[in-house]
C-alpha atoms as a PDB file:
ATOM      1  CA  UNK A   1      21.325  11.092 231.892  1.00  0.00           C
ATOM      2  CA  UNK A   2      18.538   9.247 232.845  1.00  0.00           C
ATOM      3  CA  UNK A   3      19.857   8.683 236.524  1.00  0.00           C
ATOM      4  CA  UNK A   4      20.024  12.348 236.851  1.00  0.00           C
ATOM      5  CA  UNK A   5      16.767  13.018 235.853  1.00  0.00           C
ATOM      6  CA  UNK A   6      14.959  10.298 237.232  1.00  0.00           C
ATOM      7  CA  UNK A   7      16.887  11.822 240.828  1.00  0.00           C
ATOM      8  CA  UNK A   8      15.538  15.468 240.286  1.00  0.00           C
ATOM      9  CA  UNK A   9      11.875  14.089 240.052  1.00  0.00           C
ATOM     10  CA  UNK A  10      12.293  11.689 242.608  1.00  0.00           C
ATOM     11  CA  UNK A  11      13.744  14.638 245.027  1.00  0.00           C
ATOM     12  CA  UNK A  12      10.601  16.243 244.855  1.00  0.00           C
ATOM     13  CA  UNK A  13       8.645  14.003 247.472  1.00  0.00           C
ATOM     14  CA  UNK A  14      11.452  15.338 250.120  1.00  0.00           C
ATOM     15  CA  UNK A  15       9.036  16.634 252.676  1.00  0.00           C
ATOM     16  CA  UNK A  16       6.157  15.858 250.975  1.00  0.00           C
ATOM     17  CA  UNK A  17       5.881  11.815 250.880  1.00  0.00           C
ATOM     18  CA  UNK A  18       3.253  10.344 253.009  1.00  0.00           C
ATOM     19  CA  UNK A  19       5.483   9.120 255.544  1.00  0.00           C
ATOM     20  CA  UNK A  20       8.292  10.076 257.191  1.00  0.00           C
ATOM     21  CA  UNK A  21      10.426   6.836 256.349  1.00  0.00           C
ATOM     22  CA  UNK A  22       9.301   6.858 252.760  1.00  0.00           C
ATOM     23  CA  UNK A  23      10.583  10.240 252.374  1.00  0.00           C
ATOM     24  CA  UNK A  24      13.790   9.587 253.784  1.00  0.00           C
ATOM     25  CA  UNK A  25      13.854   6.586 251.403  1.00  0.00           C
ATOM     26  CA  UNK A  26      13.062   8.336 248.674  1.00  0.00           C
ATOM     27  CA  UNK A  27      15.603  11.068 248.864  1.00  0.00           C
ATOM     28  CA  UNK A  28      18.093   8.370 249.749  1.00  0.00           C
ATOM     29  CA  UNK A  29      17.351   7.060 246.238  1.00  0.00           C
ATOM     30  CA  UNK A  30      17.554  10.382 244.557  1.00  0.00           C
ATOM     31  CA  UNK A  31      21.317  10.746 245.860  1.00  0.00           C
ATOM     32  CA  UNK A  32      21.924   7.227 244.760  1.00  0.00           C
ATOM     33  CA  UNK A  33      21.106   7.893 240.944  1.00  0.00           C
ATOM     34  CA  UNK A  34      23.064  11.540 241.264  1.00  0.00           C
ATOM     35  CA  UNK A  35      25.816   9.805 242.388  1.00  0.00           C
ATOM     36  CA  UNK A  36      25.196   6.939 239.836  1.00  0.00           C
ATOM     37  CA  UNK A  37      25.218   9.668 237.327  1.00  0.00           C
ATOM     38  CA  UNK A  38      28.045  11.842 238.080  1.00  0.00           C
ATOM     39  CA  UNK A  39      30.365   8.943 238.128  1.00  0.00           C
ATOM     40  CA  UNK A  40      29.419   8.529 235.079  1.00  0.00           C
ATOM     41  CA  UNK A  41      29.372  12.018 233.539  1.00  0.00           C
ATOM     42  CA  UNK A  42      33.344  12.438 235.038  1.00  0.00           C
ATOM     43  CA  UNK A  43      33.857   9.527 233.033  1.00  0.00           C
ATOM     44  CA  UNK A  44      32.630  10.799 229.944  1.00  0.00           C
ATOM     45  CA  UNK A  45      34.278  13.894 230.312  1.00  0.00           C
ATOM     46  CA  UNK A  46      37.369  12.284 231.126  1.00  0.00           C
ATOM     47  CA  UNK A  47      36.954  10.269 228.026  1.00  0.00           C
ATOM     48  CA  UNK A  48      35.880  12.943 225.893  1.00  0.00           C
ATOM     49  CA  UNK A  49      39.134  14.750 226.757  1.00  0.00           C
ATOM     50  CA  UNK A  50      41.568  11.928 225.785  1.00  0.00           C
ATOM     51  CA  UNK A  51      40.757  11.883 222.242  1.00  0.00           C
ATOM     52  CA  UNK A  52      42.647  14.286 219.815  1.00  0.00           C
ATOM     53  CA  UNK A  53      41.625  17.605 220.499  1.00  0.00           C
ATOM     54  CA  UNK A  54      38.691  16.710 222.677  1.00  0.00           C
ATOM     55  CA  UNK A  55      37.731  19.090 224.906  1.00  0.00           C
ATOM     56  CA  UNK A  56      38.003  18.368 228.697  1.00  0.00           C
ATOM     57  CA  UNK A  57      34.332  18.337 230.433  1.00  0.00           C
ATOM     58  CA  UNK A  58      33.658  18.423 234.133  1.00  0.00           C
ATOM     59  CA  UNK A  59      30.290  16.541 235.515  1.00  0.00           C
ATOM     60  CA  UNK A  60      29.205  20.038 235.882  1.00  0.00           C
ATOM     61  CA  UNK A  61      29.331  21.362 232.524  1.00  0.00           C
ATOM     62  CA  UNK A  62      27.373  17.964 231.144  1.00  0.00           C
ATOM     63  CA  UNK A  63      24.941  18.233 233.850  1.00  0.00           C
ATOM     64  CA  UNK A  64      24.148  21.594 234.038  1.00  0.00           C
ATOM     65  CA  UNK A  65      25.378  23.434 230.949  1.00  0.00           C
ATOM     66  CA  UNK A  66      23.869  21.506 228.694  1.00  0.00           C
ATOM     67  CA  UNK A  67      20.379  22.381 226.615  1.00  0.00           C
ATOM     68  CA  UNK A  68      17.060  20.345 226.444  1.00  0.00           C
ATOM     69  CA  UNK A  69      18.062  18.772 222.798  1.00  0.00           C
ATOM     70  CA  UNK A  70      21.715  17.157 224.339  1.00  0.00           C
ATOM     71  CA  UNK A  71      20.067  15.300 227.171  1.00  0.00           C
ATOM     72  CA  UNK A  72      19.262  11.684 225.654  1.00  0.00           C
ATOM     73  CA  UNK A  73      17.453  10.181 228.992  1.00  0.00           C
ATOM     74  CA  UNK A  74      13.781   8.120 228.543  1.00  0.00           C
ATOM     75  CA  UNK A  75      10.728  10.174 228.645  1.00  0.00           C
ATOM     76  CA  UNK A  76       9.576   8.205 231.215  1.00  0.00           C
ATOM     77  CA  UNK A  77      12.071   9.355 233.735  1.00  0.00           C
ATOM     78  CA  UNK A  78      11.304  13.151 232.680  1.00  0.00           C
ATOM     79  CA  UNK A  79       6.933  13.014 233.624  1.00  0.00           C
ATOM     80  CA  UNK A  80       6.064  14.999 236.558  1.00  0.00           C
ATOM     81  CA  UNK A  81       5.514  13.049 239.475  1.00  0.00           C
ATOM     82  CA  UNK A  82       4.443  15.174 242.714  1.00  0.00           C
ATOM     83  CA  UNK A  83       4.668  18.373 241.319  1.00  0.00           C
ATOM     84  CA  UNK A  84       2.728  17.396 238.120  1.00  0.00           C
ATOM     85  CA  UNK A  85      -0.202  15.907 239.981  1.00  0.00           C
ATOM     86  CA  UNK A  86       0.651  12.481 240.165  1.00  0.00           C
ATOM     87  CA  UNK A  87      -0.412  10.146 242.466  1.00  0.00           C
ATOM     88  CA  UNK A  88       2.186   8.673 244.416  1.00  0.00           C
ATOM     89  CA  UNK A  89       1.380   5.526 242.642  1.00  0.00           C
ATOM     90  CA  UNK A  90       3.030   6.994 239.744  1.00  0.00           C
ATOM     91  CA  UNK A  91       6.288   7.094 241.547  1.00  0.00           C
ATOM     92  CA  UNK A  92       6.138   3.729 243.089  1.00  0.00           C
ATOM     93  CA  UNK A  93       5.125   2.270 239.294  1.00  0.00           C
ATOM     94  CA  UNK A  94       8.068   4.537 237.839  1.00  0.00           C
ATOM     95  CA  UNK A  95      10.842   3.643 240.734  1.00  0.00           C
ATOM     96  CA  UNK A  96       9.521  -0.453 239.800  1.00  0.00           C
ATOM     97  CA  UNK A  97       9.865  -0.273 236.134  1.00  0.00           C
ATOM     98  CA  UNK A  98      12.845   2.546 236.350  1.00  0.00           C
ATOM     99  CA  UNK A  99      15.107   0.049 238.895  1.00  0.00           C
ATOM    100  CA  UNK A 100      14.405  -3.188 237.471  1.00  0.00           C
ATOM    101  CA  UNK A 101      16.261  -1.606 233.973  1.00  0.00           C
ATOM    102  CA  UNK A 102      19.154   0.058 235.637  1.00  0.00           C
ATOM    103  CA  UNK A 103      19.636  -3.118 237.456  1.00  0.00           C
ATOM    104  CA  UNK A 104      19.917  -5.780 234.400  1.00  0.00           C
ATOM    105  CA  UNK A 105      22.298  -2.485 232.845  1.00  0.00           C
ATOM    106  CA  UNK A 106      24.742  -2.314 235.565  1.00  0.00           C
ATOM    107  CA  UNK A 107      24.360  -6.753 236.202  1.00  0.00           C
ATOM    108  CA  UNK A 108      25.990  -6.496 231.959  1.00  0.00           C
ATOM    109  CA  UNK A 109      28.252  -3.103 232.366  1.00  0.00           C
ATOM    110  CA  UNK A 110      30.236  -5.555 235.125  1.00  0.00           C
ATOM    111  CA  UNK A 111      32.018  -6.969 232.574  1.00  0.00           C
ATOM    112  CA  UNK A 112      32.298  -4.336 230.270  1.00  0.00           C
ATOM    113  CA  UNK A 113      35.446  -3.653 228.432  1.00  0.00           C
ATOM    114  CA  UNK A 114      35.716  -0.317 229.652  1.00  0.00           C
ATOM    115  CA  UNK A 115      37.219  -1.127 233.028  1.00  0.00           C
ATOM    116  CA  UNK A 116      36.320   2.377 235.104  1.00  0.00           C
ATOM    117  CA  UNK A 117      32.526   1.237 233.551  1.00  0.00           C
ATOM    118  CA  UNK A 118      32.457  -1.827 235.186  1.00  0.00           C
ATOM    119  CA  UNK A 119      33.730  -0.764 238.474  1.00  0.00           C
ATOM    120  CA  UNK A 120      30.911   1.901 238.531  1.00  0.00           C
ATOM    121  CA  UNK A 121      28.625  -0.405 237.537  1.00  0.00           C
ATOM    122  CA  UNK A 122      29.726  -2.984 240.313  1.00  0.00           C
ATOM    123  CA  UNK A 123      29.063  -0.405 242.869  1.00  0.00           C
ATOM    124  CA  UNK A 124      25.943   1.008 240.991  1.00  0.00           C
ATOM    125  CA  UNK A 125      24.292  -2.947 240.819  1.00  0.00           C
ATOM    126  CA  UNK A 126      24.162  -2.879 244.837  1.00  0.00           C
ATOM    127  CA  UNK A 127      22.175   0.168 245.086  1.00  0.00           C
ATOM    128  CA  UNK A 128      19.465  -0.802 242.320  1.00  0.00           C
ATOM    129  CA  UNK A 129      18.889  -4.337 243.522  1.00  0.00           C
ATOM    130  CA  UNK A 130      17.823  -2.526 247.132  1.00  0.00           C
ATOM    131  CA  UNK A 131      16.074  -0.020 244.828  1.00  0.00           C
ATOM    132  CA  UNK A 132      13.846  -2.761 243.136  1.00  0.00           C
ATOM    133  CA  UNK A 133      13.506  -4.670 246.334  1.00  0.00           C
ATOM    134  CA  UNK A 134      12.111  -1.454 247.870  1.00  0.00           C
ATOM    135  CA  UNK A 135       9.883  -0.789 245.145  1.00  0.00           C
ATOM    136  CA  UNK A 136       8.622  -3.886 244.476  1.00  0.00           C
ATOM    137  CA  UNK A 137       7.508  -3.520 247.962  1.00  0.00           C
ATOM    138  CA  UNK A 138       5.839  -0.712 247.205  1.00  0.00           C
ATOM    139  CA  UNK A 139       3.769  -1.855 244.817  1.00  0.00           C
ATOM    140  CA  UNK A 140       2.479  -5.304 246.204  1.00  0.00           C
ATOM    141  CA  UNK A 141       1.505  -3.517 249.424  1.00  0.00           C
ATOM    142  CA  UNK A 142      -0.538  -0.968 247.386  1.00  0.00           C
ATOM    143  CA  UNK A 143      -2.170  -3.425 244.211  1.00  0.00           C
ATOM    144  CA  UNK A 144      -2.729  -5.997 246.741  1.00  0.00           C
ATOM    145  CA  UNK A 145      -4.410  -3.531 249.211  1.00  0.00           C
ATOM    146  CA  UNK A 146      -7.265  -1.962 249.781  1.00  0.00           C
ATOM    147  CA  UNK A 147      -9.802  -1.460 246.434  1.00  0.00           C
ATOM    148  CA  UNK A 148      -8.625   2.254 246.439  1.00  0.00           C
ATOM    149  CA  UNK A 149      -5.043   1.569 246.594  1.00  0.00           C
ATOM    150  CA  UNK A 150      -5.684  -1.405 243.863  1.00  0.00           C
ATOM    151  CA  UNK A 151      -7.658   1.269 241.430  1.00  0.00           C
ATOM    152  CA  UNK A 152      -4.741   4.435 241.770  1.00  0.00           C
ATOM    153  CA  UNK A 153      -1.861   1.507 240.941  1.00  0.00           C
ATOM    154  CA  UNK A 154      -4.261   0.258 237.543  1.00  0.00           C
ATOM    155  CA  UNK A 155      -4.232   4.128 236.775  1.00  0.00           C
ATOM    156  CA  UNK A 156      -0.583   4.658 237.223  1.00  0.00           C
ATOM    157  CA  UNK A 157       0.640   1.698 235.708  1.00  0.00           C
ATOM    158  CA  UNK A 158      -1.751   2.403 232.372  1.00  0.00           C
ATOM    159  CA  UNK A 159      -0.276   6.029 232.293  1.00  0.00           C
ATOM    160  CA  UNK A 160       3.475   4.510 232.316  1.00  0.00           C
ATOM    161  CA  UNK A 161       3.127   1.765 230.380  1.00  0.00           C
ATOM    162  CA  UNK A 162       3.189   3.291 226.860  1.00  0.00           C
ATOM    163  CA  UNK A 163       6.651   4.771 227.812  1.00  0.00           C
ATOM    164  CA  UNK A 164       7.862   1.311 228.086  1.00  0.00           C
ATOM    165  CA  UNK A 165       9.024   0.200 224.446  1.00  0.00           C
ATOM    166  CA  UNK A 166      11.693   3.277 224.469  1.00  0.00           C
ATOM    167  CA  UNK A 167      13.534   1.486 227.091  1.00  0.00           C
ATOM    168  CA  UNK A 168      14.469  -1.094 224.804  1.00  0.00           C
ATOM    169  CA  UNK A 169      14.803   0.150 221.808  1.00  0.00           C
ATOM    170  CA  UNK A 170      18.238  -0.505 219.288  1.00  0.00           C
ATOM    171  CA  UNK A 171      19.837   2.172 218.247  1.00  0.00           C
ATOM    172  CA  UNK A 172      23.396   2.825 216.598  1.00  0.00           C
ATOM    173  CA  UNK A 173      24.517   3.480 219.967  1.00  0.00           C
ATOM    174  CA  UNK A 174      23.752   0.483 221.364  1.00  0.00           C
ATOM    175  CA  UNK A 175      25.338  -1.224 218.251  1.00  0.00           C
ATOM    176  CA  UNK A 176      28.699   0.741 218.729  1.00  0.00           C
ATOM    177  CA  UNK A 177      28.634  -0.571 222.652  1.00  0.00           C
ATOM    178  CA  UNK A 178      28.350  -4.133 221.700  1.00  0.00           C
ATOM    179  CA  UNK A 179      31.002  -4.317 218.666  1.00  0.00           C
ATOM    180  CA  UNK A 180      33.291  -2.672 221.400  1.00  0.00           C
ATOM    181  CA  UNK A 181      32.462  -4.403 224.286  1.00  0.00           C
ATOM    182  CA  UNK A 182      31.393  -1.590 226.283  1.00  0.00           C
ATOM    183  CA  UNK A 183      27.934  -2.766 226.855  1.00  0.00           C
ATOM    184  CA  UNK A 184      24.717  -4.951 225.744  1.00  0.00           C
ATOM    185  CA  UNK A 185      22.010  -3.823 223.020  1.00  0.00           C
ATOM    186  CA  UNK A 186      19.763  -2.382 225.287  1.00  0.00           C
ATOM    187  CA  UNK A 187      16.885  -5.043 223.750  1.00  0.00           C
ATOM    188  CA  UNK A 188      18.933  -7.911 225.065  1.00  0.00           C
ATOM    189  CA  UNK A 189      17.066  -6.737 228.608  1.00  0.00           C
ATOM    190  CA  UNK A 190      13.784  -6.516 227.614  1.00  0.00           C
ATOM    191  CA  UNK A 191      13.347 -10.271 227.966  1.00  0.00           C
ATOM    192  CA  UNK A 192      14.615 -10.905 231.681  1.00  0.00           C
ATOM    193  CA  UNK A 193      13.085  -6.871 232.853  1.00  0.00           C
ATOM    194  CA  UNK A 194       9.866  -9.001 231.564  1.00  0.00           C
ATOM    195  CA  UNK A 195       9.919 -11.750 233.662  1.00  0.00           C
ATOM    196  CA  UNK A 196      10.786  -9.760 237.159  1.00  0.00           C
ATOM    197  CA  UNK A 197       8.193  -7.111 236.419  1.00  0.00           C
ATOM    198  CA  UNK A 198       5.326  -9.910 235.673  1.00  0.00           C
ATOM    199  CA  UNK A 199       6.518 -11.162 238.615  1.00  0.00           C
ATOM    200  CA  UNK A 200       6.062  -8.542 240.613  1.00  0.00           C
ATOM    201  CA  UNK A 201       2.326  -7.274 239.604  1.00  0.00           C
ATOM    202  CA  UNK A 202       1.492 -10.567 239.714  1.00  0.00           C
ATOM    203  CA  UNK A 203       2.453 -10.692 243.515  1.00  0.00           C
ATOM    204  CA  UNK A 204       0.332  -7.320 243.722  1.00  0.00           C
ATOM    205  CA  UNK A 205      -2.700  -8.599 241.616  1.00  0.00           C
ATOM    206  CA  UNK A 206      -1.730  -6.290 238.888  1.00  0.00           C
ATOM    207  CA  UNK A 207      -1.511  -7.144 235.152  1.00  0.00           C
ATOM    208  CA  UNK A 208       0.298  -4.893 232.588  1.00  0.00           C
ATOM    209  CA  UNK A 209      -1.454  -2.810 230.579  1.00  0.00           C
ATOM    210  CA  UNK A 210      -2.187  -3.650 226.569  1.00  0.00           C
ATOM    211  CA  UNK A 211       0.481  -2.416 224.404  1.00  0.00           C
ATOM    212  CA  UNK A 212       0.438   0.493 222.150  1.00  0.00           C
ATOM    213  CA  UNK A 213       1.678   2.406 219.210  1.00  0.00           C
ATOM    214  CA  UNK A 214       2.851   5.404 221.244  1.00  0.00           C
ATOM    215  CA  UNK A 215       6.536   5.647 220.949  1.00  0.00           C
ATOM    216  CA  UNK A 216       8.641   8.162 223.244  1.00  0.00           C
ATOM    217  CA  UNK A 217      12.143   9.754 221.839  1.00  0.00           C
ATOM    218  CA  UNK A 218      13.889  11.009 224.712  1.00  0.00           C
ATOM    219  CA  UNK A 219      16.713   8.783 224.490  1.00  0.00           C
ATOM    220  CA  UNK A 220      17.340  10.098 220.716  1.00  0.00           C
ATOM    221  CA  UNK A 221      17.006  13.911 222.762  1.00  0.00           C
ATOM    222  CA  UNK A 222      13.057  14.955 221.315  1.00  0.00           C
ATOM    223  CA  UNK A 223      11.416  15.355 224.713  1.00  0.00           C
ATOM    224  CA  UNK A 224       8.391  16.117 226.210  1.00  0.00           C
ATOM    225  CA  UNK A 225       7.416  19.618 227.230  1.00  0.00           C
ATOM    226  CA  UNK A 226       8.318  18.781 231.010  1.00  0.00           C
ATOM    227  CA  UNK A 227      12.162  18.226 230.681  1.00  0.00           C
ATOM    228  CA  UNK A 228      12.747  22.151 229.718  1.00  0.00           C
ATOM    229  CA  UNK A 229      10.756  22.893 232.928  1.00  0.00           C
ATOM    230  CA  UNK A 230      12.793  19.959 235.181  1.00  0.00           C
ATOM    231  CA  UNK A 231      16.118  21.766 233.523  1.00  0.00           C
ATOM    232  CA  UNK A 232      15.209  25.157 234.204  1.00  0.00           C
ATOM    233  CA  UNK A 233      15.144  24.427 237.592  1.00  0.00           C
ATOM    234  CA  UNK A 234      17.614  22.062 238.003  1.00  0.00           C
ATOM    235  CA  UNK A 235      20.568  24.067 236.216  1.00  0.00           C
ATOM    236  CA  UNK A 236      19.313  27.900 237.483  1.00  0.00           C
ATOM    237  CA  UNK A 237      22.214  27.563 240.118  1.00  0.00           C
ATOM    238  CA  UNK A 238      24.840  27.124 237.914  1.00  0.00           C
ATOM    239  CA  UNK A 239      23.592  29.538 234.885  1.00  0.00           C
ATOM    240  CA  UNK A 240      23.252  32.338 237.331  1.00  0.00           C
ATOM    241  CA  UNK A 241      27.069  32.311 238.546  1.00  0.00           C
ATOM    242  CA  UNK A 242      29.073  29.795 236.282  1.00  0.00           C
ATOM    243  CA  UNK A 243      31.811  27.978 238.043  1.00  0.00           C
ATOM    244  CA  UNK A 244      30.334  28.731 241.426  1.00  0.00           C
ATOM    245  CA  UNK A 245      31.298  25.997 244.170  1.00  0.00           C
ATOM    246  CA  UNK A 246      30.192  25.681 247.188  1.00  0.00           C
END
């Protein structure tokens, strides 16, 4: 889910990013993750359906029929970004720290056991290494330019940081995905994500923020008050006239 909602927020710069190319780029990414994620929702419905009884879900229904407390995406990808007042620091920081994770995911769901998983994620891998690259970009260009640019990346990166330590942490479904050989413990990434983000701010003359004892929950679906208003939005379509198709 976090692909989903990390697309909605990121759609919100179409027409408003500072350039012209960056907004194309931008939405470009957006449809990326959707895609990203409904490949993956029509697999989980498709799986949800083939156990005994299981009822059969479309990417529709687990997209958009869904309520705030199902969703299990990281806070960080739920913060408001244009539309919240954020800089657009805040989105290049985000679409850094957001790609380099989704990246070292879909590099170990290659060789997953679940073979439809892998194949997604062998598709999925190509599009985040061009969506690091690009944000990486992004963010050297801006901490290593001018002494405004520098001060609004310190800013953003100090307002994402704390939302860090919920990308990696264990949970029971992380140790169901390795005894099956679906997937890694998502704290066997935290090591390499590490090394390419330090990296990268050092490139841009940034350093990463101090740690702290803030911990987010979205993953285990407790959210911050911005996801109800990012859902509202994003399902209205389908809660007005169910089943409706274009």
């Amino acid at each position: 889910m976090t692909a989903l909602v990390h697309a909605q927020r990121l759609a919100e710069w179409c027409g408003h990013a500072p350039v012209l190319e960056e907004d194309i780029a931008l939405s470009n990414v957006a449809l990326d993750h959707i895609g990203q994620a409904r490949a993956l929702l029509t697999h989980a419905g498709s799986l949800h359906a083939s156990r005994a009884g299981g009822q059969a879900y479309d990417e529709d229904q687990l997209a958009f029929l869904r309520g705030e407390g199902d969703f299990r995406n990281v806070t960080l990808a739920e913060l408001p970004l244009r539309r919240g007042g954020g800089d657009f620091a805040d989105t290049v920081v985000r679409n850094l720290l957001l790609s380099t994770w989704f990246k070292l995911w879909w590099q170990r769901l290659q060789s997953s056991a679940d073979e439809t998983l892998a194949g997604i994620a062998g598709k999925a891998l190509k599009e985040a290494r061009y969506h690091q690259s690009h944000a990486a970009q992004w963010v050297v260009r801006l901490g290593d330019g001018t002494d405004e640019s520098a001060a609004r990346m310190r800013k953003a990166l100090a307002r994402a940081w704390p939302y860090v330590p919920e990308l990696f942490e264990a949970d029971a479904v992380d140790a169901a995905a390795v005894a099956s050989g679906i997937g890694p413990a998502t704290s066997d990434l935290h090591p390499q994500w590490s090394t390419e983000i330090a990296a990268v701010l050092k490139d841009a003359n940034l350093t990463a923020p101090a740690a702290t004892a803030f911990r987010s929950t979205g993953r285990r679906g407790v959210h911050s008050e911005h996801l109800g208003y990012l859902l509202a939005e994003m399902q209205v379509l389908q809660r007005s006239y169910p089943g409706g198709a274009w």
